[in-house]
Structures are given as structure tokens and as C-alpha cells.
Protein backbone atom coordinates (compact mmCIF):
# COMPACT_ATOMS: atom_id res chain seq x y z
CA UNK A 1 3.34 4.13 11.27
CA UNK A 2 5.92 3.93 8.30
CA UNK A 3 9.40 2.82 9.40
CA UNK A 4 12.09 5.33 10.34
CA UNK A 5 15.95 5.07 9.15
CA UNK A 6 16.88 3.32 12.49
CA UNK A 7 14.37 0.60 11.82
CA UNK A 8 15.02 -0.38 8.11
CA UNK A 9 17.65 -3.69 7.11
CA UNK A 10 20.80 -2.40 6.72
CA UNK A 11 22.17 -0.44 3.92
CA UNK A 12 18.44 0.82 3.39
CA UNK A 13 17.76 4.60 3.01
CA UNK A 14 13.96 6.46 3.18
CA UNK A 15 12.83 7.83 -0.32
CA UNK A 16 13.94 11.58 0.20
CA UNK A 17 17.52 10.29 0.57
CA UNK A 18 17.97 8.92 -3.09
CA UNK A 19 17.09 5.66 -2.09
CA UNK A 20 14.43 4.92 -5.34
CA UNK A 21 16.84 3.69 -7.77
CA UNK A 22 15.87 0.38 -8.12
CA UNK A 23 12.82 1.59 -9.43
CA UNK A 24 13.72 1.41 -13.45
CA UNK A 25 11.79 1.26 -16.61
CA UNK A 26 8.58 4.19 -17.02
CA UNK A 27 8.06 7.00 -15.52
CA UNK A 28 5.25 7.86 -13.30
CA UNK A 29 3.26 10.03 -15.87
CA UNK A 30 3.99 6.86 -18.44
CA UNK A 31 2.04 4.81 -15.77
CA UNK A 32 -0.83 7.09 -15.45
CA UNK A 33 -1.71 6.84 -18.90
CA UNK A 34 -2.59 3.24 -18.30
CA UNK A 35 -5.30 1.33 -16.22
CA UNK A 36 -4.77 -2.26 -15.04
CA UNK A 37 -6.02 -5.30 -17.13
CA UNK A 38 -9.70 -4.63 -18.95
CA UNK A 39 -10.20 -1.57 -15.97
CA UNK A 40 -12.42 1.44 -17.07
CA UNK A 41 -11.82 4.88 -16.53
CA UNK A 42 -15.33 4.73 -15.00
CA UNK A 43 -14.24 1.84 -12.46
CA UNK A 44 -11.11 3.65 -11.60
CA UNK A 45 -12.76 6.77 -10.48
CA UNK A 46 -15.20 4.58 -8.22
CA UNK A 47 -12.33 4.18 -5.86
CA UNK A 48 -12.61 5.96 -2.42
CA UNK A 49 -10.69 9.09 -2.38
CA UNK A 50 -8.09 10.00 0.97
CA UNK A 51 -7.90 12.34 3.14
CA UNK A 52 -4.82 11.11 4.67
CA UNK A 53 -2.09 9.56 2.59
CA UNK A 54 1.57 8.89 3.96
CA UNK A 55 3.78 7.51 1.31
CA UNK A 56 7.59 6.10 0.93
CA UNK A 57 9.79 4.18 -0.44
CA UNK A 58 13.29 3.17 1.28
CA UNK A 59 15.43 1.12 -0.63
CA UNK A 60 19.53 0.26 -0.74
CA UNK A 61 19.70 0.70 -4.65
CA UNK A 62 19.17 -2.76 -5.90
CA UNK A 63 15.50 -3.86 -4.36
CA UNK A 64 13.41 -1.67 -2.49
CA UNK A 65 9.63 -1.23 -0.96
CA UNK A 66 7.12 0.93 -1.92
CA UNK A 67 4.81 1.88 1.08
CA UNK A 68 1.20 3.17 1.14
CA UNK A 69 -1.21 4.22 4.00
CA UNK A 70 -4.15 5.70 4.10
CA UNK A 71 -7.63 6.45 5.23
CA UNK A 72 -10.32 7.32 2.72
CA UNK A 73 -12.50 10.46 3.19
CA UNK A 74 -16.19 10.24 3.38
CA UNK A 75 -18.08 10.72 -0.34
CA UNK A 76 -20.77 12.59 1.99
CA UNK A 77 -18.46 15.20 3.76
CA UNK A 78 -15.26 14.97 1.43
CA UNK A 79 -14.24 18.24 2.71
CA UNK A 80 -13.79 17.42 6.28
CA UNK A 81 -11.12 15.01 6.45
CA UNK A 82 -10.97 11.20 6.60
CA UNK A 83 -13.87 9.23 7.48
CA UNK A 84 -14.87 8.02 10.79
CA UNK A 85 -13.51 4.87 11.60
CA UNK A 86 -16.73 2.51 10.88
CA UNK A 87 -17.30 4.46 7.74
CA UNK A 88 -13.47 4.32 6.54
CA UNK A 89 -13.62 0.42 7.25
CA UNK A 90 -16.60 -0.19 4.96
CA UNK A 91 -14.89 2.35 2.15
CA UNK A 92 -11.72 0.50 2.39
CA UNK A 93 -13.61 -2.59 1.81
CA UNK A 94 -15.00 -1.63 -1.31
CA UNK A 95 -12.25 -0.37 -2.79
CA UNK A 96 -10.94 -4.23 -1.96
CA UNK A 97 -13.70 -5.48 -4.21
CA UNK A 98 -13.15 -2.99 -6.78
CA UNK A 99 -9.31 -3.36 -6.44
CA UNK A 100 -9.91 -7.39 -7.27
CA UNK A 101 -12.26 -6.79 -10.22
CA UNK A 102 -9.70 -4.13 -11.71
CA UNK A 103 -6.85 -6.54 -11.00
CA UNK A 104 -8.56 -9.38 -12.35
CA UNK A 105 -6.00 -10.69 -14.97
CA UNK A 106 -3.47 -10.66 -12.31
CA UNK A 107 -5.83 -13.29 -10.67
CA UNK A 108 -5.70 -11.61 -7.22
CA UNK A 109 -6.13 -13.86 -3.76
CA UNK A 110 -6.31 -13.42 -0.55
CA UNK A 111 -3.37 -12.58 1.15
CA UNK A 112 -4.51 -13.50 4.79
CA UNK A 113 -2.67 -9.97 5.83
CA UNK A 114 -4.38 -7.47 8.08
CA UNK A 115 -8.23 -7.59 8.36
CA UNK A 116 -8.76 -8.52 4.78
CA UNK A 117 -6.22 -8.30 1.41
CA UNK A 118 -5.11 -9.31 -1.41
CA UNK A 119 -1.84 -10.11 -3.33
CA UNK A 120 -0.75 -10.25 -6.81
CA UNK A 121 2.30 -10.35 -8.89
CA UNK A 122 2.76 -8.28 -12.15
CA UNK A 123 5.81 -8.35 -14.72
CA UNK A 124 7.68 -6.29 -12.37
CA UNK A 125 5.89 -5.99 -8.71
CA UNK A 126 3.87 -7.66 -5.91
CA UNK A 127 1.30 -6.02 -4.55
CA UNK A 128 -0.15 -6.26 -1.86
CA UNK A 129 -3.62 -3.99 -0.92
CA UNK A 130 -5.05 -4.53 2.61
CA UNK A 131 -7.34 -3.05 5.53
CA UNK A 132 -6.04 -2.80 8.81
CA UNK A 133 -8.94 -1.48 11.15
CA UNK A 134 -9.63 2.06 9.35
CA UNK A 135 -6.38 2.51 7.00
CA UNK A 136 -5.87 1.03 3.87
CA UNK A 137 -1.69 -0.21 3.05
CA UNK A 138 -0.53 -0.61 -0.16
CA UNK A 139 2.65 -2.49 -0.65
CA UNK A 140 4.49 -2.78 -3.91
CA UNK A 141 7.90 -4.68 -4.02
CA UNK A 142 9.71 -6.45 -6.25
CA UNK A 143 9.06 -10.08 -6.51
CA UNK A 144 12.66 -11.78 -6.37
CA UNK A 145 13.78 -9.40 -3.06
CA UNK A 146 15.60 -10.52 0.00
CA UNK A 147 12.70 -9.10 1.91
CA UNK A 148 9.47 -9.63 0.29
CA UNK A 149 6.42 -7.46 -0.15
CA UNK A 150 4.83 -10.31 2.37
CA UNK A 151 7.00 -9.64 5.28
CA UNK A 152 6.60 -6.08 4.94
CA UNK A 153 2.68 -6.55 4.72
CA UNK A 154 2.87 -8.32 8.32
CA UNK A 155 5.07 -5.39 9.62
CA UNK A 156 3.39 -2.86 8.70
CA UNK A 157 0.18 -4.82 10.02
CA UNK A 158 1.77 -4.64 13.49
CA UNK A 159 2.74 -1.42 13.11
CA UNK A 160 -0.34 0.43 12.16
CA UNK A 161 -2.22 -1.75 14.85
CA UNK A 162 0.20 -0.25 17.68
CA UNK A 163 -0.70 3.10 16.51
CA UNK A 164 -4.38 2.50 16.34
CA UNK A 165 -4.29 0.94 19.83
CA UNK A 166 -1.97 4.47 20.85
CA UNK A 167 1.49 2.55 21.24
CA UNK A 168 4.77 3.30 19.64
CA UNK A 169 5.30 1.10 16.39
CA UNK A 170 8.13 -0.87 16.80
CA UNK A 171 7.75 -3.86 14.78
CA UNK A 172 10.44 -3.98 11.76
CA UNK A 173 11.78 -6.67 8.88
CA UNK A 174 15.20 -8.23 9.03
């Protein structure tokens, strides 16, 4: 579903090729230590776990796009792999709701992306969290790029419908 090197705007590179230097400021294990706006630890850990997560983020160096998929695994057989598709939809849907309420002083809306999102801008990022059919996408990109995290949201919306309906994804930005 995510984007090969043939299909990104030019200049671009995938994540293992050094391509995540426009990502500056903290480090990952500085973000961890920190939960969204008035968030609990409690609320956090309400979120639907994955059993399938494909992650990346291509870049040229000066703006980039971090890119999320996945499908959550069911709370009642964690073990056994993602969720069935009706199941995964509902779970994906809560963690919306919970997503919104956590996100709350970055006054989330509705992105009108996929089957059902939202969007909101933080001091350094847009995000964008949505459901298309079973999977849940997670976009993150910075909010004054020549491609924004918008137009990759309807990409990747085309593409992970062509795979769900068993078609080569060949929708791409620029």
C-alpha cells in the first residue's frame, strides 16, 4: 500500500535510505515521555493495539511524510493476528473517538478523508488519523510542505482501497 521509490516526487528517498532528516528537534524516546494535551496514561492505553503495522517515512531532506498503516488486533483473540474486517472497522473507530478526545486542545475536525478522519495541526506537524475500510493511516507532515499531509491522505486513500479491492496501488502525489 505505501509508495515505492518509483512513485514518490522527485528528489524523494524511502526512510531506510537516509531520507528522515527533516525530522529535527527531540528524539523519539523524548516524545514518549509525553502524552498529548490533558491525555491520561489510562486513556492512552485504551487505544486498540495492531497486529499489522507498516511504517515509513520518505523525504528529500528539507520536508518529508511520515506514513502509518495499520489494522488493530482483536482485544478478544490478541494473539491471532489482526481483527476481522467488521471487527477492525469498529476498533478503528474508537480509537477515532479516543484519538479526538486525546487531541482535544489541538481542536481536531473532520478531515472528510477515507471513511471517517480527522486533522490537526501542532507546533510542528499535521496529522492526519483516518479509517479506510479495515486499516487505520496515520499521516504526519509538516504543515508549510510543497505536498501536504492532505494530498497524501487522499493518496494513500486510493491506494489502500486498490489493495483492499485486490488491485495494484498506483495512485501517487505530484
Amino acid at each position: 500500500m505505501l509508495p515505492t521509490t518509483a512513485e514518490l516526487p522527485v528528489g524523494w528517498k524511502l526512510s531506510g535510505s537516509n531520507s528522515v532528516g527533516w525530522r529535527d528537534g527531540d528524539t523519539s524516546e523524548e516524545f514518549a515521555k509525553y502524552l498529548p494535551c490533558s491525555a491520561t496514561a489510562q486513556e492512552s492505553a485504551e487505544r486498540h493495539g495492531y497486529g499489522s503495522v507498516v511504517v515509513d517515512s520518505p523525504g528529500n531532506g528539507g520536508e518529508g511524510i511520515d506514513l502509518r498503516l495499520s489494522v488493530p488486533r482483536s482485544p478478544d483473540t490478541y494473539d491471532d493476528g489482526p481483527a476481522p474486517k467488521a471487527e477492525a472497522v469498529t476498533l478503528v473507530e474508537e480509537n477515532l473517538t479516543l484519538y479526538r478526545k486525546m487531541y482535544d486542545c489541538y481542536n481536531p475536525k473532520s478531515a472528510s478523508i477515507g471513511d471517517s478522519s480527522i486533522v490537526f495541526t501542532t507546533e510542528r506537524f499535521t496529522h492526519i488519523i483516518m479509517r479506510v475500510g479495515p486499516v487505520e493511516v496515520a499521516i504526519n507532515g509538516v504543515p508549510d510542505g510543497r505536498l501536504t499531509a492532505e494530498e497524501w491522505a487522499r493518496v494513500m486513500t486510493e491506494r489502500v482501497r486498490a489493495v483492499l479491492d485486490g488491485k495494484k496501488p498506483t495512485a501517487r502525489v505530484g
